[in-house]
N, C-alpha and C. Protein backbone atom coordinates (compact mmCIF):
# COMPACT_ATOMS: atom_id res chain seq x y z
N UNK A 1 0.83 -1.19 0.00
CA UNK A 1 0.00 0.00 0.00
C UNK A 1 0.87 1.26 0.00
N UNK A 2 2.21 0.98 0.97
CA UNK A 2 2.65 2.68 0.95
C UNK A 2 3.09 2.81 -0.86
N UNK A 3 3.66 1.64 -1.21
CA UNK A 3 4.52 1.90 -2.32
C UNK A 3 3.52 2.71 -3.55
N UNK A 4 2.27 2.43 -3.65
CA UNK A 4 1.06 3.19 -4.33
C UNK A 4 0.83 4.68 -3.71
N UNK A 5 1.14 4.78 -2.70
CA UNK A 5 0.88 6.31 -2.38
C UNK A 5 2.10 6.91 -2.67
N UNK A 6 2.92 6.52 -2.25
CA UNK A 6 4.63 7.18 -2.78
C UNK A 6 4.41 7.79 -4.62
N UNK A 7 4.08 6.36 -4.85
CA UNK A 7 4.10 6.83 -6.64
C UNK A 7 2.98 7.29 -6.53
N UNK A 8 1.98 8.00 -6.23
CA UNK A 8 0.52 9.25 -6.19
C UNK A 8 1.43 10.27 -6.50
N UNK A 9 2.37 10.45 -4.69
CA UNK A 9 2.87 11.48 -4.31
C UNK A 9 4.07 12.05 -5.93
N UNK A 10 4.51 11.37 -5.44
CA UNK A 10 5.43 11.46 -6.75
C UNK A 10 5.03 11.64 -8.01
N UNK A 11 4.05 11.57 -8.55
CA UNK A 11 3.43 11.76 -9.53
C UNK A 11 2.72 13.22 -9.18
N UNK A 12 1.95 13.93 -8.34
CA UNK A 12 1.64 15.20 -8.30
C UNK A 12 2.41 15.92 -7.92
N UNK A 13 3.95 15.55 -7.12
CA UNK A 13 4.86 16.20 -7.19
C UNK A 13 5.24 16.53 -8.87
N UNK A 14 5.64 15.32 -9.28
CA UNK A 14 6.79 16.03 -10.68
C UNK A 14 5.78 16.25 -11.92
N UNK A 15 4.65 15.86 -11.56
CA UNK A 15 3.52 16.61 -13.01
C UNK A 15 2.98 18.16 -12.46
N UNK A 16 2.57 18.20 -11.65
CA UNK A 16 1.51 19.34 -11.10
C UNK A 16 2.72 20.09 -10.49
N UNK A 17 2.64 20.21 -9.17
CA UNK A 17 3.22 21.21 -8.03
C UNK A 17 5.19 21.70 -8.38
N UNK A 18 5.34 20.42 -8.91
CA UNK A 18 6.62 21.35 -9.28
C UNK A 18 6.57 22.64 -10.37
N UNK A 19 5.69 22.47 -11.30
CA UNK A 19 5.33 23.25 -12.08
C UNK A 19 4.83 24.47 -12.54
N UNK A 20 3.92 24.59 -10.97
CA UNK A 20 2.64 26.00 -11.00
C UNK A 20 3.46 26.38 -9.54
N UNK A 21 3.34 27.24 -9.25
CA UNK A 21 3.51 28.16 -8.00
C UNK A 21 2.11 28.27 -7.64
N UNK A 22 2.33 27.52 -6.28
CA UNK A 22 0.70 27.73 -5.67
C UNK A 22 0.92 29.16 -4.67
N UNK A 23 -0.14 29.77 -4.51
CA UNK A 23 -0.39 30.85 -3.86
C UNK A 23 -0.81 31.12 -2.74
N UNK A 24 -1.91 29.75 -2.09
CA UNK A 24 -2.39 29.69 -0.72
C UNK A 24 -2.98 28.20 -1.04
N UNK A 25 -3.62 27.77 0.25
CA UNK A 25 -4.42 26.90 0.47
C UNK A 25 -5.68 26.73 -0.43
N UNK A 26 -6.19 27.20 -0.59
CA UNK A 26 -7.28 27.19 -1.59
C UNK A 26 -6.72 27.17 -3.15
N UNK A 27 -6.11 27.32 -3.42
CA UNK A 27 -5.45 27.55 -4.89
C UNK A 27 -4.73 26.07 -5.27
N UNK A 28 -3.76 25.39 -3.36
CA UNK A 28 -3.49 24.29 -3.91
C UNK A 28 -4.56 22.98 -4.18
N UNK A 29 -5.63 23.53 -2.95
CA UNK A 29 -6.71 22.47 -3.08
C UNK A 29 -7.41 22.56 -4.40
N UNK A 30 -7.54 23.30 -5.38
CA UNK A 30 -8.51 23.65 -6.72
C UNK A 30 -7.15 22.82 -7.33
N UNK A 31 -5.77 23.11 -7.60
CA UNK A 31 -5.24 22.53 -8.52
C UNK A 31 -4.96 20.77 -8.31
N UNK A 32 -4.80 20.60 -7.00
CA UNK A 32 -4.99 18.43 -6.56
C UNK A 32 -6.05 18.29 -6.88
N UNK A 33 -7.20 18.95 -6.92
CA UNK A 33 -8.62 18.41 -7.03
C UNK A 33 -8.73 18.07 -8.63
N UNK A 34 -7.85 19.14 -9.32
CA UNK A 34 -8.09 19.13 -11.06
C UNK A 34 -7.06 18.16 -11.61
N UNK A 35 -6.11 17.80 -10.53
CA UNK A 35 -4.96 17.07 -11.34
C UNK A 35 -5.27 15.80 -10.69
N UNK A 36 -5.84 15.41 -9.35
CA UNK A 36 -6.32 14.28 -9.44
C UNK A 36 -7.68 13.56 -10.14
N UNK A 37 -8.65 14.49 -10.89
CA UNK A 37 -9.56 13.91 -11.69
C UNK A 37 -8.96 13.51 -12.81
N UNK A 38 -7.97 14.51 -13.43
CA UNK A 38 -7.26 14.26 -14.33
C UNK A 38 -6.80 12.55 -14.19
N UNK A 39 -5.97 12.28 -12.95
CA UNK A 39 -4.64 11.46 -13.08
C UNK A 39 -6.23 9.97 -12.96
N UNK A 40 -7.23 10.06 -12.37
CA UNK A 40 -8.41 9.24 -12.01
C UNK A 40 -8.88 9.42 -13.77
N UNK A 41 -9.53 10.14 -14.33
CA UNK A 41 -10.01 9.67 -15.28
C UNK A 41 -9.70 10.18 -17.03
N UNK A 42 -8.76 11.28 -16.98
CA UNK A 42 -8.48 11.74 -18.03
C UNK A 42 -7.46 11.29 -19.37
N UNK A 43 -6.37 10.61 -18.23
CA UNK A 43 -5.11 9.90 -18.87
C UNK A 43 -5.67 8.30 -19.10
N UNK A 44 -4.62 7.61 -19.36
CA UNK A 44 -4.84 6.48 -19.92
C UNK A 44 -4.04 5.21 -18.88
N UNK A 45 -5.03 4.15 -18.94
CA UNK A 45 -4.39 3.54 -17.89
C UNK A 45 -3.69 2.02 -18.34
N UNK A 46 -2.71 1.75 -17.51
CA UNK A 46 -2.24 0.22 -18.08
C UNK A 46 -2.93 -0.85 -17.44
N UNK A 47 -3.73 -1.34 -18.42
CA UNK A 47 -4.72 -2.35 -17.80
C UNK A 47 -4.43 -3.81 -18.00
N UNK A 48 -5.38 -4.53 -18.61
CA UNK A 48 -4.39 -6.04 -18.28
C UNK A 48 -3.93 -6.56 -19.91
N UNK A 49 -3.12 -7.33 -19.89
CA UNK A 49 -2.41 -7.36 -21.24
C UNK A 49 -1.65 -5.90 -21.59
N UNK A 50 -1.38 -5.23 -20.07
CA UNK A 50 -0.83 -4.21 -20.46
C UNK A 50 -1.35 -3.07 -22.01
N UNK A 51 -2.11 -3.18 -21.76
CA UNK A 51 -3.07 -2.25 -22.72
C UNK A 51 -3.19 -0.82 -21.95
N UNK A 52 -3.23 0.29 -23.03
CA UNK A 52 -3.18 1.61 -22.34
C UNK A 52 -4.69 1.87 -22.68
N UNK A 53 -5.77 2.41 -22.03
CA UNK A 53 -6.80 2.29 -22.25
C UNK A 53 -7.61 3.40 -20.99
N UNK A 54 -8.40 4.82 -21.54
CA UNK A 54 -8.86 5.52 -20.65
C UNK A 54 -9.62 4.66 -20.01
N UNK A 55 -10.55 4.60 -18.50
CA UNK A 55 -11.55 3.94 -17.73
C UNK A 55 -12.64 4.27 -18.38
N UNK A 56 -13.65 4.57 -19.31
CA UNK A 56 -14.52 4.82 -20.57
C UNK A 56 -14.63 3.71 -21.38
N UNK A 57 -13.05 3.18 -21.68
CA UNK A 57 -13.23 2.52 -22.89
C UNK A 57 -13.81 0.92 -23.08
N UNK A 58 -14.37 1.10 -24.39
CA UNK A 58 -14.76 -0.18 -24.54
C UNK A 58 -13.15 -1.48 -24.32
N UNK A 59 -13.47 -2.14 -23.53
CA UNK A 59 -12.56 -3.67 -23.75
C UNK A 59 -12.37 -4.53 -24.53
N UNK A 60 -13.87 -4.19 -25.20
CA UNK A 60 -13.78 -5.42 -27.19
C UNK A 60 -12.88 -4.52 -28.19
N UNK A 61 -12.67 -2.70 -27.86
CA UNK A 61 -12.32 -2.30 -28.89
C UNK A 61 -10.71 -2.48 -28.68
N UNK A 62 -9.86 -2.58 -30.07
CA UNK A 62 -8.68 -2.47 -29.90
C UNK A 62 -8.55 -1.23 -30.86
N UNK A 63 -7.85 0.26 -30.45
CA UNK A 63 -8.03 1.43 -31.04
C UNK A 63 -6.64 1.32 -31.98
N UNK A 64 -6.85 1.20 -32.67
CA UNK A 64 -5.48 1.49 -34.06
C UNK A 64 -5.45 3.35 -34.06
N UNK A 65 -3.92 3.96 -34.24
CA UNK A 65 -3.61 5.12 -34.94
C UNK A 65 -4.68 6.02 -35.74
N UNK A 66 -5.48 6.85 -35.44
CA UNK A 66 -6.64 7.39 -36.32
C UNK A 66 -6.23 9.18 -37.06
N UNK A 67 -7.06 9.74 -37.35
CA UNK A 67 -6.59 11.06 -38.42
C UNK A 67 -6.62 12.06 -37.54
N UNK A 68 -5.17 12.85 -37.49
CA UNK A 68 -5.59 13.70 -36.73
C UNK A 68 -6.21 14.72 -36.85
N UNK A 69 -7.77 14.67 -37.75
CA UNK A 69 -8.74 15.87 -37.61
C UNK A 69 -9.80 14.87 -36.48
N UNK A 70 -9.58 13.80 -36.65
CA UNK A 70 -10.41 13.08 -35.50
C UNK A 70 -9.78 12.98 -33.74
N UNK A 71 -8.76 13.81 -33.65
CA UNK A 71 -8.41 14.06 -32.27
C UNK A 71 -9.04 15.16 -31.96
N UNK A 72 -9.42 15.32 -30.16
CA UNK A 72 -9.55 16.45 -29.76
C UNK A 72 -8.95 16.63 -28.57
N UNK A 73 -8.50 17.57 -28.30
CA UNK A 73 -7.21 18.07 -26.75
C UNK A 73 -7.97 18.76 -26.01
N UNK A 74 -7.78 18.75 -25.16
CA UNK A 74 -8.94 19.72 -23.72
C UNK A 74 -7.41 19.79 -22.56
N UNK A 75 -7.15 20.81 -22.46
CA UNK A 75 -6.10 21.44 -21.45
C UNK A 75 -7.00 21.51 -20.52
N UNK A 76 -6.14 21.14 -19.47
CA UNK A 76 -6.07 21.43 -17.93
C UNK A 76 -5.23 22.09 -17.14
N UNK A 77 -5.32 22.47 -16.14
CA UNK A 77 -4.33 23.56 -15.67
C UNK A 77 -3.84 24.59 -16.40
N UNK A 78 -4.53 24.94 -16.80
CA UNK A 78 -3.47 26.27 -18.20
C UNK A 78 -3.02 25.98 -19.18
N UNK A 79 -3.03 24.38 -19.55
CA UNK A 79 -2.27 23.83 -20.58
C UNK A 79 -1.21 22.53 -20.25
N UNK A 80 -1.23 22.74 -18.91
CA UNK A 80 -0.23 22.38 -17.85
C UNK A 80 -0.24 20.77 -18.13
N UNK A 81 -1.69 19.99 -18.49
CA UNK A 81 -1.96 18.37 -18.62
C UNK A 81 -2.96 18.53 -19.93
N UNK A 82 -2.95 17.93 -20.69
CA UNK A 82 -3.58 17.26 -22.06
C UNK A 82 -4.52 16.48 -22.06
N UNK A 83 -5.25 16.27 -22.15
CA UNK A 83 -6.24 15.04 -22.48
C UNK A 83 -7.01 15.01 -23.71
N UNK A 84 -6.60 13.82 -24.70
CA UNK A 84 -6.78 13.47 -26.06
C UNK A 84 -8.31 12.91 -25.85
N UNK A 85 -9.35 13.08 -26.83
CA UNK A 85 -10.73 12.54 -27.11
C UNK A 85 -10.53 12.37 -28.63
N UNK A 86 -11.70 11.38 -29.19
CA UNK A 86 -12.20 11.33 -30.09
C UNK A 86 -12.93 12.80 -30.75
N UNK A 87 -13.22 12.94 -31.72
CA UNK A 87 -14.12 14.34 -32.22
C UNK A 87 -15.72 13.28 -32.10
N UNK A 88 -17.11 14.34 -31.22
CA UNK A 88 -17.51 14.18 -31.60
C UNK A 88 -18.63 14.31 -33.38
């Protein structure tokens, strides 16, 4: 169990907080709150057969390389984290 919180920690250390200058308490709680929905549902996860796969996705689909007018990017933090979608 600790070894999963270490790598949390470590992960909102060297993505998020090293990055932004927080300003107070409230400013850091709005940016963990946005970078942990992020790190919970935005990115992509290694699931079994080691497959990278958002928590959304279908499990029958296997996604091949597609066009990139069919990507869409949605910034977070200022730009700070990425998250790739389909176009609807």
């Amino acid at each position: 169990m600790n070894a999963y919180v270490e790598r949390l920690i470590g992960s909102i250390r060297r993505e998020c907080c090293d990055r932004i200058l927080v300003t107070g308490q409230r400013h850091l709680h709005r940016v963990l709150t946005e970078y942990i929905d992020h790190y919970n549902n935005g990115r992509s996860h290694q699931g079994h057969g080691m497959a990278l796969r958002a928590p959304d996705d279908d499990v029958a689909v296997l996604r091949f390389p597609t066009q990139i007018d069919q990507i869409r990017r949605r910034q977070r933090l200022g730009g700070l984290l990425n998250e790739y979608h389909p176009a609807a």
